[in-house]
Protein backbone atom coordinates (compact mmCIF):
# COMPACT_ATOMS: atom_id res chain seq x y z
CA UNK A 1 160.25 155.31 37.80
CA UNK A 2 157.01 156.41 38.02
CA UNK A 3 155.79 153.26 37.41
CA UNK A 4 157.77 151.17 39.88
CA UNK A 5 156.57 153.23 42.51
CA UNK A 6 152.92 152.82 41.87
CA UNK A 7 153.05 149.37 41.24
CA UNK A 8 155.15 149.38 44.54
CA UNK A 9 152.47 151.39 46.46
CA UNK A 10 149.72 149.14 45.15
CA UNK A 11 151.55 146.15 46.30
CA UNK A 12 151.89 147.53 50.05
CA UNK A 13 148.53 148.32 49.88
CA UNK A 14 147.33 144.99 48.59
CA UNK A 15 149.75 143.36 51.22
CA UNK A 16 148.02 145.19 54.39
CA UNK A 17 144.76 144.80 53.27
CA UNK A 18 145.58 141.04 53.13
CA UNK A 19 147.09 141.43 56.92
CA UNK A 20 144.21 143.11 58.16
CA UNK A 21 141.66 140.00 56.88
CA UNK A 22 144.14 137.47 57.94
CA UNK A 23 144.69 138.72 61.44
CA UNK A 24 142.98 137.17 64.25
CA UNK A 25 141.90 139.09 67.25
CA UNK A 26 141.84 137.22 70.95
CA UNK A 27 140.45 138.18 73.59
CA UNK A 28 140.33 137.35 77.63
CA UNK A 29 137.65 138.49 79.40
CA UNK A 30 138.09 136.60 82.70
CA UNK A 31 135.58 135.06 84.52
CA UNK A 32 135.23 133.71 88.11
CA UNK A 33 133.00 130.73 88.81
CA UNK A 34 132.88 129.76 92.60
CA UNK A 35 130.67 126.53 93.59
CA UNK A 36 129.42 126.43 97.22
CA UNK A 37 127.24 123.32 98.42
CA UNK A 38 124.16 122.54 100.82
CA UNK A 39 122.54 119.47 101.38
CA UNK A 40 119.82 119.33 98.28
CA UNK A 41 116.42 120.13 98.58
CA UNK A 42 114.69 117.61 97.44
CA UNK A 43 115.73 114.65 100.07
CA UNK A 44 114.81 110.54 100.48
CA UNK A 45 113.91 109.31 104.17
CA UNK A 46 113.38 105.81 105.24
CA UNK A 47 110.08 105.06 105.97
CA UNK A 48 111.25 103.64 109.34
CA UNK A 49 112.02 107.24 110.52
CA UNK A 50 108.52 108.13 110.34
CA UNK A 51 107.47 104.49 111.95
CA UNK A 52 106.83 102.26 108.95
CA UNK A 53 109.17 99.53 109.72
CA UNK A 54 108.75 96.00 108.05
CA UNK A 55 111.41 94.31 109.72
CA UNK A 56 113.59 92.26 106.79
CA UNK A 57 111.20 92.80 103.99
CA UNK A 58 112.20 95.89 103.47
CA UNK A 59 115.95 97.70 103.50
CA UNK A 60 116.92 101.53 102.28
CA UNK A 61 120.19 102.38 102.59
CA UNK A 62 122.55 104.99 100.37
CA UNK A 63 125.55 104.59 99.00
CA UNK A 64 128.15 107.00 96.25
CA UNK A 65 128.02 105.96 92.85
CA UNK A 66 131.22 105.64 91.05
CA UNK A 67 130.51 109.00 89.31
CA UNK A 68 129.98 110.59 92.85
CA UNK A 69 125.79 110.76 92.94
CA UNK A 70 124.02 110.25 95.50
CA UNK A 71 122.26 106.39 95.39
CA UNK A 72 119.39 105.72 97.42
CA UNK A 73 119.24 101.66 97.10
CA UNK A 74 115.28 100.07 98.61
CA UNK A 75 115.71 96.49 98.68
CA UNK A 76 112.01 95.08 98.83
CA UNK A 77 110.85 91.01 99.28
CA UNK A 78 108.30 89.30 97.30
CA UNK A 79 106.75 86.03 97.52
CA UNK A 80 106.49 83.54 94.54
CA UNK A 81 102.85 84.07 93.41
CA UNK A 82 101.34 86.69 95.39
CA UNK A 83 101.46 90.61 94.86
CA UNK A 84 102.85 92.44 97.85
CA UNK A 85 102.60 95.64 98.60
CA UNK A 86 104.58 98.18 101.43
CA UNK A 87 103.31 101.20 102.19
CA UNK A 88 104.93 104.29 103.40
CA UNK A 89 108.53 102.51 102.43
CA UNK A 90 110.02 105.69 101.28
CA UNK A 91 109.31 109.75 102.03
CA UNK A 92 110.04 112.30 99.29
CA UNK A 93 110.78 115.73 101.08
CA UNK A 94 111.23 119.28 100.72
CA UNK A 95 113.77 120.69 102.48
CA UNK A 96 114.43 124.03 100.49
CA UNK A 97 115.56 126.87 102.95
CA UNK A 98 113.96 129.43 100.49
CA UNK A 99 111.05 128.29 100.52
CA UNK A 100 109.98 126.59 97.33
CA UNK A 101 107.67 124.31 96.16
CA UNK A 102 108.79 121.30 93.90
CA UNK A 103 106.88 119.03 91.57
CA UNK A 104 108.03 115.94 92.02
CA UNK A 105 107.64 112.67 89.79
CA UNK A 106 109.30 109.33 89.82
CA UNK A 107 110.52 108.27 86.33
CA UNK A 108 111.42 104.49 85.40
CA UNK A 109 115.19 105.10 83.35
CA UNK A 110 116.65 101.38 83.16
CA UNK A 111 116.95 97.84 84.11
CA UNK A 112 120.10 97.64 86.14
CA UNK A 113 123.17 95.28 86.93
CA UNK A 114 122.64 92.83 83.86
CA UNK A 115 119.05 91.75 85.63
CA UNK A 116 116.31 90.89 83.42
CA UNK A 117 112.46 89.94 83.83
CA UNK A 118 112.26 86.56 84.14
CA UNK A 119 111.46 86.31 87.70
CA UNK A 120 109.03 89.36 88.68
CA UNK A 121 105.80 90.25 86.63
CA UNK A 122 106.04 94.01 87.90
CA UNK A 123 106.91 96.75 90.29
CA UNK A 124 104.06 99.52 91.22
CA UNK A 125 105.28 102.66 93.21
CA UNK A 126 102.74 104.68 94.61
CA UNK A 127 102.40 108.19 95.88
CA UNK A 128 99.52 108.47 98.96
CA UNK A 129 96.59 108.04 96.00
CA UNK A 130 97.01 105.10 94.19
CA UNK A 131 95.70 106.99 90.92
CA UNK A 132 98.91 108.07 91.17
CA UNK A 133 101.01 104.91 90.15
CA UNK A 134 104.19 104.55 88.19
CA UNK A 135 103.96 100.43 86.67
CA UNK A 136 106.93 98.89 85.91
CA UNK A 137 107.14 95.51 83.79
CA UNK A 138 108.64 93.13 81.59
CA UNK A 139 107.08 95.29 78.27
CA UNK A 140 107.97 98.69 79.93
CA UNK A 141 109.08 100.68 77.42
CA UNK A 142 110.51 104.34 77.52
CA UNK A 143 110.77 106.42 80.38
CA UNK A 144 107.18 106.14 81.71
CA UNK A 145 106.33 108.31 85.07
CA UNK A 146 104.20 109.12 87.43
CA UNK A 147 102.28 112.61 87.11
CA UNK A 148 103.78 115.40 89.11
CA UNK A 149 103.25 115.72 92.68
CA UNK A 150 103.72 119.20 94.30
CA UNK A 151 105.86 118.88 97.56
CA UNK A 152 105.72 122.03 99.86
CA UNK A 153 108.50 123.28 102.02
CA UNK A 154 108.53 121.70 104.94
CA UNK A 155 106.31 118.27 103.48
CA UNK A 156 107.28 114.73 102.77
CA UNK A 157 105.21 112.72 100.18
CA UNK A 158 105.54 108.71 100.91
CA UNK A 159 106.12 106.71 98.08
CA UNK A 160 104.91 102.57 98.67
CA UNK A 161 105.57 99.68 96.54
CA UNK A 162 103.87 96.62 95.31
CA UNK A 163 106.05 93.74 93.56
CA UNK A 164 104.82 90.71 92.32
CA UNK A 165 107.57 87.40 91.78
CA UNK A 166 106.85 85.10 89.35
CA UNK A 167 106.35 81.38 91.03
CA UNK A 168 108.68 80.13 88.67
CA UNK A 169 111.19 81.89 90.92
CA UNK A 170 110.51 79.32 93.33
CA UNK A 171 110.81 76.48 90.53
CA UNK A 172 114.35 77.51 89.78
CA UNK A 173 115.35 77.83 93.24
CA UNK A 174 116.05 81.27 93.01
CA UNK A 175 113.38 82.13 95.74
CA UNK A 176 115.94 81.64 99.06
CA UNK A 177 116.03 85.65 99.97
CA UNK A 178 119.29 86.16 99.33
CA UNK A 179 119.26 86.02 95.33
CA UNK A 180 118.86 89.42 93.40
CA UNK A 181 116.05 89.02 91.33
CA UNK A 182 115.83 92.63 89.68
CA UNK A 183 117.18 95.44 89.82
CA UNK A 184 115.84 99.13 88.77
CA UNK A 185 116.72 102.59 88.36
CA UNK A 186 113.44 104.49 89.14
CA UNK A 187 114.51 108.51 89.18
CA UNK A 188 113.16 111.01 91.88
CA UNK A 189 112.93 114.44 89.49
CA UNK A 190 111.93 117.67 91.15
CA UNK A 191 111.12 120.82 89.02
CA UNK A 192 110.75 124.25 91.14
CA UNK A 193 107.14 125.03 90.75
């Protein structure tokens, strides 16, 4: 009898210890997350608010993207064999209400809308020193960029442009105005100094 009941305490033992390991312990600690909004910072003005206005050559507009980003879209036009450049076609400013400074670079990401290179030998964007130049072309590869540019509160860098069409966009009748020749996704990317 003695027996049976040591075997039987053993066994209740051996059982709980088993319950203890197997047991699983959850906890909820709960947490609030509230998301407010202001315009951003770091804003994109057309150059024809500050008095650089090139008529049809040059159009900026915004639009939503389909995942609900903000698109700034500069349509630019070149002519068949000759590089042409706009200056002042875009400002970069800081609008931060606390008062910080922001580097600020423009980074090529991607070709866009199935376009290709065939018709334009490069884009150039500029910040005011032309030192300062992010080229885009046919044998771009990566996500090149320009070096940082420190925008204080208050300031607006301008960014220009210089695009050059091949003249065989003239050849193939694609040089009416109206036909897309390229399209780019060239990234404005602050950093908080």
């Amino acid at each position: 009898m003695q027996l049976k009941r040591t075997t039987l305490t053993a066994l209740l033992i051996v059982l709980a210890t088993l319950s203890f390991a197997t047991a699983a312990i959850t906890l909820t600690n709960i947490t609030e997350w509230h998301v407010y909004a202001k315009t951003p910072p770091i804003v994109k003005v057309d150059g024809k608010l500050k008095g650089y206005d090139y008529g049809k050559y040059v159009n900026v507009s915004t639009t939503t993207g389909n995942d609900g980003t903000n698109r700034t879209v500069i349509s630019v036009l070149g002519f068949t064999g000759d590089p042409v450049r706009y200056d002042n076609v875009l400002y970069i400013c800081n609008k931060d209400y606390q008062g910080y400074t922001y580097s600020v670079t423009l980074v090529y990401k991607k070709l866009l809308q199935n376009t290709n290179w065939d018709y334009v030998a490069y884009i150039n964007l500029y910040f005011p020193d032309d030192s300062n130049m992010l080229s885009i072309g046919g044998s771009t590869t990566g996500t090149p960029s320009t070096a940082p540019r420190a925008i204080s509160p208050g300031n607006c860098e301008p960014v220009s442009v210089e695009v050059l069409v091949k003249p065989d966009a003239y050849t193939d009748g694609k040089a009416d105005g109206n036909t897309m020749l390229i399209a780019i996704e060239v990234d404005v990317v602050a950093t908080k100094s």
